[in-house]
C-alpha atoms as a PDB file:
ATOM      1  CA  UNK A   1      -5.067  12.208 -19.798  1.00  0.00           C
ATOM      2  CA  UNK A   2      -2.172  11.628 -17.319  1.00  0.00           C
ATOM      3  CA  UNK A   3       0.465   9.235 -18.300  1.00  0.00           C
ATOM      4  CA  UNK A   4       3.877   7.831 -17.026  1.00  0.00           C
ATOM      5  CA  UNK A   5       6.982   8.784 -18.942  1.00  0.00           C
ATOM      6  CA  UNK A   6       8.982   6.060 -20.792  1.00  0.00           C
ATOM      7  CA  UNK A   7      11.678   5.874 -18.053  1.00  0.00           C
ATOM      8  CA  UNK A   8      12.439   7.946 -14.791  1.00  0.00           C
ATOM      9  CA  UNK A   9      16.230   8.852 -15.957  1.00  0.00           C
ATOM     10  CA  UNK A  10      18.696   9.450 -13.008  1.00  0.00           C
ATOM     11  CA  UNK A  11      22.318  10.439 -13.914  1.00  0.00           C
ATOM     12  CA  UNK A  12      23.495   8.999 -10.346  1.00  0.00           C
ATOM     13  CA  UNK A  13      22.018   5.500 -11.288  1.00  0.00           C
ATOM     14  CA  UNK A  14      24.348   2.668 -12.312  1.00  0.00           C
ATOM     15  CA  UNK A  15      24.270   0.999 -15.783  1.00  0.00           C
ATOM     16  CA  UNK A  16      22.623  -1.493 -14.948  1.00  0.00           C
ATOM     17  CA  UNK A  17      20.006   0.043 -13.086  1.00  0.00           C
ATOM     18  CA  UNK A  18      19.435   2.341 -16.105  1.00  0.00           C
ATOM     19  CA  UNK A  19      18.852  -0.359 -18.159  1.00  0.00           C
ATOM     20  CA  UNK A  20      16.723  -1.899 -16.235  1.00  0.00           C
ATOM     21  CA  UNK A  21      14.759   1.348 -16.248  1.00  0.00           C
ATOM     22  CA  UNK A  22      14.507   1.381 -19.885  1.00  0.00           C
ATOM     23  CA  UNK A  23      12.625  -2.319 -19.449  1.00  0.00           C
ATOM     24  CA  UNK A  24       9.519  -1.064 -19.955  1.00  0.00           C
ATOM     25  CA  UNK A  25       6.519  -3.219 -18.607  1.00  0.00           C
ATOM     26  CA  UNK A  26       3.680  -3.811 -20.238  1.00  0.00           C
ATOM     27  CA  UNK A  27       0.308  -2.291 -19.510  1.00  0.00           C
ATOM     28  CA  UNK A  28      -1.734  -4.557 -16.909  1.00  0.00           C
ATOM     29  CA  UNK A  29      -5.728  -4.282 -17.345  1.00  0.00           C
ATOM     30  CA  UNK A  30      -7.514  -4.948 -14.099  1.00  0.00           C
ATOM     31  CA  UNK A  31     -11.987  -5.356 -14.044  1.00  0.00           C
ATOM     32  CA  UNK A  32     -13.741  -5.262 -10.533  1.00  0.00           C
ATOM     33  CA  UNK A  33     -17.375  -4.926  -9.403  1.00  0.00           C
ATOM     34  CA  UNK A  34     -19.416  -3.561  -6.443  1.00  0.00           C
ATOM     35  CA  UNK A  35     -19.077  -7.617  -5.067  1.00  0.00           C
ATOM     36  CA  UNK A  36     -15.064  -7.004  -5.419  1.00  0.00           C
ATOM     37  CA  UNK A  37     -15.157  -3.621  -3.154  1.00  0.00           C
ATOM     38  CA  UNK A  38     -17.675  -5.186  -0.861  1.00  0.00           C
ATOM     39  CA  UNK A  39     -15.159  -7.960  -0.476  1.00  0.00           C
ATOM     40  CA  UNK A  40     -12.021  -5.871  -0.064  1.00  0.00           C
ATOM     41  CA  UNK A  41     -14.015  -3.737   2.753  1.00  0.00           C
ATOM     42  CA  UNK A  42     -14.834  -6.813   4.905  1.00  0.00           C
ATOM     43  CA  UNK A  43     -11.030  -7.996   4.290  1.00  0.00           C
ATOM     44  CA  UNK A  44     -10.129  -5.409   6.091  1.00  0.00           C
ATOM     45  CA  UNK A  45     -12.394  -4.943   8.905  1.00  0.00           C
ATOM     46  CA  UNK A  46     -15.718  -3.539   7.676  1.00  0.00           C
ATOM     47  CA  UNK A  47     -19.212  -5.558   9.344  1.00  0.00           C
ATOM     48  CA  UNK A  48     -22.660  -5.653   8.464  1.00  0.00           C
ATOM     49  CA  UNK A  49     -23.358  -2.511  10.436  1.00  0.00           C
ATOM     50  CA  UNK A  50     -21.141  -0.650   8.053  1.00  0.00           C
ATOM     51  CA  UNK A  51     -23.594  -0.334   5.202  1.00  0.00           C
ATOM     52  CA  UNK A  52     -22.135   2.261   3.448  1.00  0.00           C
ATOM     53  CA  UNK A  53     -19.097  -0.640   2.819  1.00  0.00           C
ATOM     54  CA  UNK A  54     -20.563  -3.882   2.748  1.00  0.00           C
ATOM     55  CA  UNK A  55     -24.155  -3.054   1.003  1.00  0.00           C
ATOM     56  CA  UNK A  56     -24.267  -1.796  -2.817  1.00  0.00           C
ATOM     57  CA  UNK A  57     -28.026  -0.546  -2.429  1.00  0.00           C
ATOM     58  CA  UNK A  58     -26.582   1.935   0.602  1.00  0.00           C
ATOM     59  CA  UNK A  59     -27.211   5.753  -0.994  1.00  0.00           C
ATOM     60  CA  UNK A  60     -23.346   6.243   0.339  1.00  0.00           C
ATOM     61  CA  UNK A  61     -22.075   3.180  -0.659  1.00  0.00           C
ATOM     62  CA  UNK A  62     -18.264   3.027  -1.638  1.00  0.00           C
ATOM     63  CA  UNK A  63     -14.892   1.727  -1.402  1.00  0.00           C
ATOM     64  CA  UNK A  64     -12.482   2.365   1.330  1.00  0.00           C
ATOM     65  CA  UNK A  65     -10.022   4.504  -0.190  1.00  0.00           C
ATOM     66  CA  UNK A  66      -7.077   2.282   0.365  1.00  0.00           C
ATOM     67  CA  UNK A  67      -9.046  -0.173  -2.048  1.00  0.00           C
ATOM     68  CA  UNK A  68      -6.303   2.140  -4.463  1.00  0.00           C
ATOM     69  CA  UNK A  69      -3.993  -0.622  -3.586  1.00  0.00           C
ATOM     70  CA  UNK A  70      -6.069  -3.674  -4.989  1.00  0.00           C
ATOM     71  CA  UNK A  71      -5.770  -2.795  -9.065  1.00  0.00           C
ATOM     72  CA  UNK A  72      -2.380  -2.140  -9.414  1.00  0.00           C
ATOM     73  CA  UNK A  73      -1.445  -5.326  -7.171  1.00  0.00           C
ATOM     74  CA  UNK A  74      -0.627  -7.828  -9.968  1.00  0.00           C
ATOM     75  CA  UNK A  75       1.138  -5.099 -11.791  1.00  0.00           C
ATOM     76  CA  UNK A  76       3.521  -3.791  -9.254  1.00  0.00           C
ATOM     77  CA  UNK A  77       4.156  -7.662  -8.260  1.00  0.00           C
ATOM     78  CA  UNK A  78       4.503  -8.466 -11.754  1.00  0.00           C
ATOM     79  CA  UNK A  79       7.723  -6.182 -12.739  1.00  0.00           C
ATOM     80  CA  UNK A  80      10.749  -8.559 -12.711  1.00  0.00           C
ATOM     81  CA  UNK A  81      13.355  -7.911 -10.280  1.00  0.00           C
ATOM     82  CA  UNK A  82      15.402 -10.870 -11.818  1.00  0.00           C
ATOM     83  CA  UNK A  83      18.247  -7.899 -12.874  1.00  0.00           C
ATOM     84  CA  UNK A  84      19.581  -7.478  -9.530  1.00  0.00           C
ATOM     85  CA  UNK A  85      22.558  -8.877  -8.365  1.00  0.00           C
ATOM     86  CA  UNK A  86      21.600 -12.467  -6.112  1.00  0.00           C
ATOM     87  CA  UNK A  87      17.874 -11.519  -6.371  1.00  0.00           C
ATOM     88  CA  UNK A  88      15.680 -13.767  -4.302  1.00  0.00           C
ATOM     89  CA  UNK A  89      12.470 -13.129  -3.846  1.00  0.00           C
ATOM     90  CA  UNK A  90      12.128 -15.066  -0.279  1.00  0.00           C
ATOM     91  CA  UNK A  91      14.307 -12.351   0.803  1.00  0.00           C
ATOM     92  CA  UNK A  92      12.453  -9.920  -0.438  1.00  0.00           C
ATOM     93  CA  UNK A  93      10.506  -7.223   1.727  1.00  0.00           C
ATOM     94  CA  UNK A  94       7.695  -4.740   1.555  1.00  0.00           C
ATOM     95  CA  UNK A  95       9.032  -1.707   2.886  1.00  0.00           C
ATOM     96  CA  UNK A  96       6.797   1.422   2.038  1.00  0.00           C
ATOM     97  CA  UNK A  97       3.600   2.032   0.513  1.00  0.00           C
ATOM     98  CA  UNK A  98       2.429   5.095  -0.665  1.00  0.00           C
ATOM     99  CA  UNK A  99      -1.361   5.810  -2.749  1.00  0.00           C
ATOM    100  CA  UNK A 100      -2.711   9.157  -4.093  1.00  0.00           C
ATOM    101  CA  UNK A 101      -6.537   8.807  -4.230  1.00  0.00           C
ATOM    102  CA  UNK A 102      -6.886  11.093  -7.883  1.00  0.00           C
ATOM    103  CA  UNK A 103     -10.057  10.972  -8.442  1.00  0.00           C
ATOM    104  CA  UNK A 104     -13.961   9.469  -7.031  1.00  0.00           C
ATOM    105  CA  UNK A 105     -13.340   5.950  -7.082  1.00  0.00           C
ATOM    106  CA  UNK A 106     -15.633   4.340  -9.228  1.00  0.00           C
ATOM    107  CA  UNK A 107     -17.697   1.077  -7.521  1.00  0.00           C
ATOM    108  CA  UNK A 108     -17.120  -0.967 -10.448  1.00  0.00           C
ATOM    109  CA  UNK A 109     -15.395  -0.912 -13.942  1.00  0.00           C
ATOM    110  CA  UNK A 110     -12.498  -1.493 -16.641  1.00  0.00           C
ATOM    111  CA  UNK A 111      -9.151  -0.014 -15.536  1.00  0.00           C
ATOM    112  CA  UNK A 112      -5.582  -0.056 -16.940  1.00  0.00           C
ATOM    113  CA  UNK A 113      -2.404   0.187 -15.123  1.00  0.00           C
ATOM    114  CA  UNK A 114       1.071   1.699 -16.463  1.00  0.00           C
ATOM    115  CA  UNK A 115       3.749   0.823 -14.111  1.00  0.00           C
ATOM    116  CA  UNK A 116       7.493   2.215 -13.841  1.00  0.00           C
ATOM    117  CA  UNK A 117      10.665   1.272 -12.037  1.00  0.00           C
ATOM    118  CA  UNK A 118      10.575   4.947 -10.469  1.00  0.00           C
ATOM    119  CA  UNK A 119      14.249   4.597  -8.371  1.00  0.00           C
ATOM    120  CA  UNK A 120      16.635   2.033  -7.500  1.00  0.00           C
ATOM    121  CA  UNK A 121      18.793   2.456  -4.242  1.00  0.00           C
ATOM    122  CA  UNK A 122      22.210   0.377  -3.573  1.00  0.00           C
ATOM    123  CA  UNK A 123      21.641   0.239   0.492  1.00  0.00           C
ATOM    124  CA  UNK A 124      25.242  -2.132   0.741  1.00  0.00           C
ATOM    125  CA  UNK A 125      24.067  -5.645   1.455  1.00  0.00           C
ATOM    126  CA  UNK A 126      20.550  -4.874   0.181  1.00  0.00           C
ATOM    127  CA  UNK A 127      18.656  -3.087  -2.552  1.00  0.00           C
ATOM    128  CA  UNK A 128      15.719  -0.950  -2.369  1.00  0.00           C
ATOM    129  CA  UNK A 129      13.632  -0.698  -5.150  1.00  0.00           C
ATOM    130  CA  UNK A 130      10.145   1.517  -5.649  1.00  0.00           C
ATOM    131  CA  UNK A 131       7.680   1.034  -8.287  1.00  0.00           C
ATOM    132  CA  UNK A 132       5.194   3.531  -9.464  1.00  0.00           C
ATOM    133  CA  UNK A 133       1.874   2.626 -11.209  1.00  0.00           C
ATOM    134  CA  UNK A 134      -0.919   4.858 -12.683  1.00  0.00           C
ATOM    135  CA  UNK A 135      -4.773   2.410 -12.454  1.00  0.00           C
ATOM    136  CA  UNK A 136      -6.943   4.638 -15.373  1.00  0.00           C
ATOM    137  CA  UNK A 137     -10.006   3.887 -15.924  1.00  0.00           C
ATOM    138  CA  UNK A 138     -10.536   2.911 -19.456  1.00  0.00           C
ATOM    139  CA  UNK A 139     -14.029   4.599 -20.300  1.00  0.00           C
ATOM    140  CA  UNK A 140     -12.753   8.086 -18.944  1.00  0.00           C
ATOM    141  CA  UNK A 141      -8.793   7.829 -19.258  1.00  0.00           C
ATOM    142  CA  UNK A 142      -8.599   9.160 -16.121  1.00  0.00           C
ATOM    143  CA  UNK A 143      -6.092   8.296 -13.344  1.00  0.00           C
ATOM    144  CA  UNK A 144      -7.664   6.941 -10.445  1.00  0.00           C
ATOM    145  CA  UNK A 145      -5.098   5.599  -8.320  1.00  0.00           C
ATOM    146  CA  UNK A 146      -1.191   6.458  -7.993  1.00  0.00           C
ATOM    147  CA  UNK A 147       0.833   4.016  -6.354  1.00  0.00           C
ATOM    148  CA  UNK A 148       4.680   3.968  -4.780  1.00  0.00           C
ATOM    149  CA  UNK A 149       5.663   0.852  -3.838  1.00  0.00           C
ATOM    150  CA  UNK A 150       8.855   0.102  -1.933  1.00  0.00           C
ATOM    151  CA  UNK A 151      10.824  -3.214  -1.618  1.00  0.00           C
ATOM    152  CA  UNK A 152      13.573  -4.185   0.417  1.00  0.00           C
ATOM    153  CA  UNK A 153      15.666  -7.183  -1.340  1.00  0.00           C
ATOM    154  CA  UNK A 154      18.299  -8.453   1.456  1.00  0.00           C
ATOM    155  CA  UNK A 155      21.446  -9.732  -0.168  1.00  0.00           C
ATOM    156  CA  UNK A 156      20.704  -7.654  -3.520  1.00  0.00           C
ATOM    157  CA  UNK A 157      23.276  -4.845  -3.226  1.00  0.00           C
ATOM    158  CA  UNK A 158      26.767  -3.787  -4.147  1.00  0.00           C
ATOM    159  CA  UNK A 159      25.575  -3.083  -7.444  1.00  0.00           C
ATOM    160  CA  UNK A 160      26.750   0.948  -7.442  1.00  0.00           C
ATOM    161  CA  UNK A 161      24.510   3.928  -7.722  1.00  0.00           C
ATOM    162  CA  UNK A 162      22.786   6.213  -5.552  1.00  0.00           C
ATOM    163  CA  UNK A 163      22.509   4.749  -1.969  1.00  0.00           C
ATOM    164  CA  UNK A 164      19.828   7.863  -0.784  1.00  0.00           C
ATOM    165  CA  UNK A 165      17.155   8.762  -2.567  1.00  0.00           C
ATOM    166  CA  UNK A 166      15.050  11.692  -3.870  1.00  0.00           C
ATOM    167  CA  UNK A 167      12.646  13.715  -1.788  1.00  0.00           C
ATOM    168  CA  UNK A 168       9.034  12.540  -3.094  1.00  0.00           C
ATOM    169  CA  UNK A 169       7.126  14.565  -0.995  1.00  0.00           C
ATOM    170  CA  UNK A 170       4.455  12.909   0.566  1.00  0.00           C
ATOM    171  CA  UNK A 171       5.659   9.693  -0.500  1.00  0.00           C
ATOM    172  CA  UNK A 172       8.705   9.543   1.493  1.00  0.00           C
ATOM    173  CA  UNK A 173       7.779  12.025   4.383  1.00  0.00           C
ATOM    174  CA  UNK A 174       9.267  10.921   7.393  1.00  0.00           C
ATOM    175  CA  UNK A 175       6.052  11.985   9.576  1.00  0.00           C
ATOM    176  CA  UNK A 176       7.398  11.710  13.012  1.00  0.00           C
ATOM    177  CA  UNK A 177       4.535  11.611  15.979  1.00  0.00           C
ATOM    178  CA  UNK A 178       4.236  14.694  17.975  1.00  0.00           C
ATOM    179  CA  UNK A 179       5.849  14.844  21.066  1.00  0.00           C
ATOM    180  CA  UNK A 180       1.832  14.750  23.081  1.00  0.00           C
ATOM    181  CA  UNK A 181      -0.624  12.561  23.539  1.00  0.00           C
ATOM    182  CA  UNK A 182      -2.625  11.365  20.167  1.00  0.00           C
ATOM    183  CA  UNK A 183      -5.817  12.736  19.080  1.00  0.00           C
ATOM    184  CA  UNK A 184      -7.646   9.482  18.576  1.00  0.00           C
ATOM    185  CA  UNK A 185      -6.664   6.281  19.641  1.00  0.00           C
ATOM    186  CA  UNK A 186      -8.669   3.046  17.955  1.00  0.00           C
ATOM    187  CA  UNK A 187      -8.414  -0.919  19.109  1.00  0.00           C
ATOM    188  CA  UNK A 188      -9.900  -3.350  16.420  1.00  0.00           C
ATOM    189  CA  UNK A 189      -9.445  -7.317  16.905  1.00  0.00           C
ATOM    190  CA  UNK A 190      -8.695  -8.720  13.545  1.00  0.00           C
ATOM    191  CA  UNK A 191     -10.575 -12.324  12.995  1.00  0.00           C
ATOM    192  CA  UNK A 192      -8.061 -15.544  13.248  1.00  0.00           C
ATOM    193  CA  UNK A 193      -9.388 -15.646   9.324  1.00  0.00           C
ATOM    194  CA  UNK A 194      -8.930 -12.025   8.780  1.00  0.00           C
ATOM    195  CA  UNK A 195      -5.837 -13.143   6.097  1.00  0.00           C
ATOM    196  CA  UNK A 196      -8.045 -15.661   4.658  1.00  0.00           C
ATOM    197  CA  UNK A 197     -10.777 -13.377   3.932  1.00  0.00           C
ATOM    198  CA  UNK A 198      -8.111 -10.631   2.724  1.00  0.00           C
ATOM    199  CA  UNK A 199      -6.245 -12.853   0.234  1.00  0.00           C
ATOM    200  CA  UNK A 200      -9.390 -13.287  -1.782  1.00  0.00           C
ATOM    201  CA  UNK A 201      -8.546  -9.548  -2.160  1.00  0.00           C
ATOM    202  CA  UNK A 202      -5.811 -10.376  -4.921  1.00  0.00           C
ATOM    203  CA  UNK A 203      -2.837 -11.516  -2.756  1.00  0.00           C
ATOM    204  CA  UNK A 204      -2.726 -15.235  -2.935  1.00  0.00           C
ATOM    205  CA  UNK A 205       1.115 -15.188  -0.974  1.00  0.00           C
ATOM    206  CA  UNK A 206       1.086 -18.607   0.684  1.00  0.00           C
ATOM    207  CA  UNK A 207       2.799 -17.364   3.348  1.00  0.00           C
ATOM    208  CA  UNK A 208      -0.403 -15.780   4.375  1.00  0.00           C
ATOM    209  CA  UNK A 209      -2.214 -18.903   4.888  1.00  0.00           C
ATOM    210  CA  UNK A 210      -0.111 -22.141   4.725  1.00  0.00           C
ATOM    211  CA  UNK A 211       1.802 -22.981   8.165  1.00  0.00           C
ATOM    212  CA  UNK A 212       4.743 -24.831   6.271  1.00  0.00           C
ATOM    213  CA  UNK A 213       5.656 -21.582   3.937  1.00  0.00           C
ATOM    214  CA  UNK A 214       5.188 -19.440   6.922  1.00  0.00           C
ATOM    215  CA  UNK A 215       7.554 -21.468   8.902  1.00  0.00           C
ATOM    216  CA  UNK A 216      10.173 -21.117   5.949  1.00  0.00           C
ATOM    217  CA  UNK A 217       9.846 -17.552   6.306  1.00  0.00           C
ATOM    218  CA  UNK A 218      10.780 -17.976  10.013  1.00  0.00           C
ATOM    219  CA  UNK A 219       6.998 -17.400  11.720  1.00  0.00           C
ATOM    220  CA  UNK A 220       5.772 -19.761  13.552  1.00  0.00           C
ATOM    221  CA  UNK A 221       2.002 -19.095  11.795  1.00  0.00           C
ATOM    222  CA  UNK A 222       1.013 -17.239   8.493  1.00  0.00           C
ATOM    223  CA  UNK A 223       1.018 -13.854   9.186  1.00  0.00           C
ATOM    224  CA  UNK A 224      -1.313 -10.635   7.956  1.00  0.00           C
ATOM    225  CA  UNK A 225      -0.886  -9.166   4.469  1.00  0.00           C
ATOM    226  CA  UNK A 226       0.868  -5.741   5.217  1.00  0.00           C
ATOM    227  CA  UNK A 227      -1.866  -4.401   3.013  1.00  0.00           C
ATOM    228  CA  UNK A 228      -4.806  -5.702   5.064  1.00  0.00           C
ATOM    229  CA  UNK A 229      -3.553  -3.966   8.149  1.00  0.00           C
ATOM    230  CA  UNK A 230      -2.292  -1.136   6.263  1.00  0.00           C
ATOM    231  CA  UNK A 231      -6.109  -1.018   5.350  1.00  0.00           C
ATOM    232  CA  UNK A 232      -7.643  -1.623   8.801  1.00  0.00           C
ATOM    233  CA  UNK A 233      -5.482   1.209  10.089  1.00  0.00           C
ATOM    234  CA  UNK A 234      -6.246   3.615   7.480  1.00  0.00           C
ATOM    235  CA  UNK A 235      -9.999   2.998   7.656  1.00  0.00           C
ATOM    236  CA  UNK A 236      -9.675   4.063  11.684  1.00  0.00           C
ATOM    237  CA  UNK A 237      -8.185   7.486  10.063  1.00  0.00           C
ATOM    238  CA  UNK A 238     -11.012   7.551   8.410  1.00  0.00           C
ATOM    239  CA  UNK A 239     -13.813   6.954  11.108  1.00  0.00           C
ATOM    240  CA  UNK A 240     -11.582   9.380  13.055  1.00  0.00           C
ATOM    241  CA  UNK A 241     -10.934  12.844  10.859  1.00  0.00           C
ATOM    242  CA  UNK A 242     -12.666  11.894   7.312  1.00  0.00           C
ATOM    243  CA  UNK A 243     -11.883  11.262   3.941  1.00  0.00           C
ATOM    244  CA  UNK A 244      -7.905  11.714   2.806  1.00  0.00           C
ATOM    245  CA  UNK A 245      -6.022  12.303  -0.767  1.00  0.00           C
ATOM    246  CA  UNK A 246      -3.109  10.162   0.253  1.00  0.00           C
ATOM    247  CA  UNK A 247      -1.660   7.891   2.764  1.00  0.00           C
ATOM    248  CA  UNK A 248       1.695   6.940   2.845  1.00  0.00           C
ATOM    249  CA  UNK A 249       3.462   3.629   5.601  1.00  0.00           C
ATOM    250  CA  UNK A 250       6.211   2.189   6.379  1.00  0.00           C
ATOM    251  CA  UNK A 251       6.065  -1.485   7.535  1.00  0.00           C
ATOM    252  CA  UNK A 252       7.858  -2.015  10.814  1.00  0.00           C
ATOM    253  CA  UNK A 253       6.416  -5.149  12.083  1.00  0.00           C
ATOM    254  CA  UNK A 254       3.975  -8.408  11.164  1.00  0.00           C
ATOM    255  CA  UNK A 255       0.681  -8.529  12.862  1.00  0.00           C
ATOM    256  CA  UNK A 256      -0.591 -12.213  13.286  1.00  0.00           C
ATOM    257  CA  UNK A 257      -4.493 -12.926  12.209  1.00  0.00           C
ATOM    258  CA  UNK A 258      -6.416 -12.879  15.435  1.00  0.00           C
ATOM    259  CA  UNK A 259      -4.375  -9.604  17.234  1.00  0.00           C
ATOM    260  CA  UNK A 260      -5.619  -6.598  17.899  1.00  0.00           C
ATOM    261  CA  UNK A 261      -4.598  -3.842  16.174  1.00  0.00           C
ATOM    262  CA  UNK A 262      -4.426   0.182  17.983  1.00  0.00           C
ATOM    263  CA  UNK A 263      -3.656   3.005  15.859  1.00  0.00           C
ATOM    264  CA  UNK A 264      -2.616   6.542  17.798  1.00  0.00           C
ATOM    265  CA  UNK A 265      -3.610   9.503  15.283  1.00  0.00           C
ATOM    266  CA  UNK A 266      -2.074  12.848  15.531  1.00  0.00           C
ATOM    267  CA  UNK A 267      -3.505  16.010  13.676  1.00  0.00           C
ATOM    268  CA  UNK A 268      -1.498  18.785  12.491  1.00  0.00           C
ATOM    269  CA  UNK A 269      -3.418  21.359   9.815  1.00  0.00           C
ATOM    270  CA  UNK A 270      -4.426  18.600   7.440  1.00  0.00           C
ATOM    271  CA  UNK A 271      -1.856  16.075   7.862  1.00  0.00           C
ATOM    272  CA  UNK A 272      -3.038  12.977   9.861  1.00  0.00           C
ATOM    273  CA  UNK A 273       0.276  11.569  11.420  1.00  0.00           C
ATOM    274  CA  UNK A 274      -0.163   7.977  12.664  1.00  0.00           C
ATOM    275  CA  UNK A 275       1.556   4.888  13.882  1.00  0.00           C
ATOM    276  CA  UNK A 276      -0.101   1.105  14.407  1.00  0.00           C
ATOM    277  CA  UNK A 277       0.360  -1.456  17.328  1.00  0.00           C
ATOM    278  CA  UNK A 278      -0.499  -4.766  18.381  1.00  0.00           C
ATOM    279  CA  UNK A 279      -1.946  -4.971  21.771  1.00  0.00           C
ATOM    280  CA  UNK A 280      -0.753  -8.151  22.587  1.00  0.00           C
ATOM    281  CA  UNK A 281       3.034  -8.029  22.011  1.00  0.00           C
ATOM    282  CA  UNK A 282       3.424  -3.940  21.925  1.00  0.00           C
ATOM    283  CA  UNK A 283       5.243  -4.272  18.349  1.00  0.00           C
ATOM    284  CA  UNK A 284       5.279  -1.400  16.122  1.00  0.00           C
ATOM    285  CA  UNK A 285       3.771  -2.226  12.222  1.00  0.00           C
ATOM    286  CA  UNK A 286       2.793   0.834  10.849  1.00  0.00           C
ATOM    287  CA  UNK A 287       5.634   3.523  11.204  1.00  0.00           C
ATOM    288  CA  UNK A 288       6.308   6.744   9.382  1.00  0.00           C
ATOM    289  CA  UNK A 289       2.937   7.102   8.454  1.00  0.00           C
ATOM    290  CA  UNK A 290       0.553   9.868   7.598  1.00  0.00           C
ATOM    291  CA  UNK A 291      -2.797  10.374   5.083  1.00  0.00           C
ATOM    292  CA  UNK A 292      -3.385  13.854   3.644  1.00  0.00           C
ATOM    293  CA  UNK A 293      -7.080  15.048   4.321  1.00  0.00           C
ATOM    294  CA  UNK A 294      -9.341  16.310   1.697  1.00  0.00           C
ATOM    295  CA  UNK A 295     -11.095  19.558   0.931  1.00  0.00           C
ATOM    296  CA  UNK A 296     -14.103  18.734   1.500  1.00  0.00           C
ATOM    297  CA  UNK A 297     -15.479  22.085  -0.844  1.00  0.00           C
ATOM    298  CA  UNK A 298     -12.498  20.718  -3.576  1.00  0.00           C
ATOM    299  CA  UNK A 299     -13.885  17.277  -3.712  1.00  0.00           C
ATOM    300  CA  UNK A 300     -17.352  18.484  -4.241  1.00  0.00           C
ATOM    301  CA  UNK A 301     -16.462  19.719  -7.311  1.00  0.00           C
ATOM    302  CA  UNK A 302     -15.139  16.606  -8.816  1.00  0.00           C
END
């Protein structure tokens, strides 16, 4: 059985960030159901004519693997970022994402979630601040899911301590397009209630769905949960080149409900490099971004 370690020491972090290291939070249980992954697969783009996602009788019937994102959601939210110097959290920003697919996900069952402030960075006039959580399932103590989870908090720093941080791997690959033409290009128009369907998900922001909080955030209409599109993206990966281990994004833009979304996909070996677009206002969301692919004969052995 896998498990985090008590605290991700760093002798270049501050006192105070080491302290807050040492915080550590409790263990977050998560339940979901075949009617919880069929719900998550529409939320992010899946129809009727994808049976395999949206009908549990299907003999292929699964989750998307981004679904990795859904159990640890209330965990990773949940750590307090109260610590930091002027912390608010409307100023607060999701940055980067990065899942590790571990093992089959299961369509339904009892999972636990260990999460970990994994590394603090003092950016100047803002902090940056990435979370890790493990989602085991409880019957098998395996680890299903690993999740990196980046936030930007504007008006946080000048707290001291390491302003660059640690090469993760694929978690903080820079993945820059190839100078050529992609491999795959895919347009999908999200539905006008594409965020409405995709909160039900687990993220219940209001700025996702009520007009007045969107408009405090500066938008002139609620805007799509970086997760959904995050999703929709990876799931035209998928269609693409197949199944992946990881994927790993950095959020450069907000796509409104209603826009269409085109993802450009470039293959190199068995990395799937790939940035997102929307078609109507040429704005880049998905930057930096890349998914692993599977071995196909490794999996099988699972």
């Amino acid at each position: 059985m896998s498990t985090l370690p008590d605290v991700f020491t760093d002798p270049e972090d501050s006192q105070l960030v080491a302290d807050a290291k040492k915080d550590k939070p409790e263990d977050h249980e998560f339940s979901y159901t075949e009617r919880d992954v069929i719900l998550y697969n529409l939320g992010v783009g899946a129809t009727a004519k994808d049976l395999q996602w949206t009908y549990e009788s299907h003999e292929e019937f699964g989750a998307l693997p981004t679904f990795g994102v859904i159990p640890q959601f209330a965990a990773s939210s949940g750590v307090s970022l109260g610590w930091l110097p002027n912390f608010n959290p409307a100023k607060l920003l999701h940055g980067e994402q990065y899942l590790a697919i571990k093992s089959p996900i299961p369509t339904e069952g009892n999972f636990v979630n260990e999460t970990r402030l994994l590394e603090v960075l003092d950016k100047g006039k803002a902090a940056s601040v990435t979370t890790i959580v493990y989602t085991k399932d409880v019957a098998t103590g395996n680890v299903i899911f690993e999740n990196q989870i980046t936030v930007f908090i504007r008006g946080a720093g000048g707290f001291g301590g390491k302003r660059s941080g640690r090469d993760r791997g694929a978690a903080t690959a820079v993945n820059t397009p190839p100078n050529r033409q992609p491999d795959a290009v895919i347009e999908e128009k999200t539905s006008a209630s594409q965020a409405a369907l995709y909160r039900l998900s687990g993220d219940y922001n209001p700025l996702h769905i009520d007009p007045s909080f969107a408009a405090i955030g500066g938008f002139d209409q609620p805007i799509l949960h970086g997760l959904c599109f995050m999703g929709i993206a990876a799931k035209h990966v998928l269609q693409s080149f197949g199944a992946y281990k990881d994927i790993k994004v950095r959020f450069s833009g907000v796509v409104f409900p209603g826009e269409t979304l085109v993802t450009e996909m470039w293959k190199t070996g068995n990395k799937v490099i790939f940035s997102a677009k929307t078609k109507e206002r040429g704005t880049t969301v998905l930057a930096a971004a890349a998914v692993i692919l599977i071995d196909t004969d490794m999996m099988a052995k699972l």
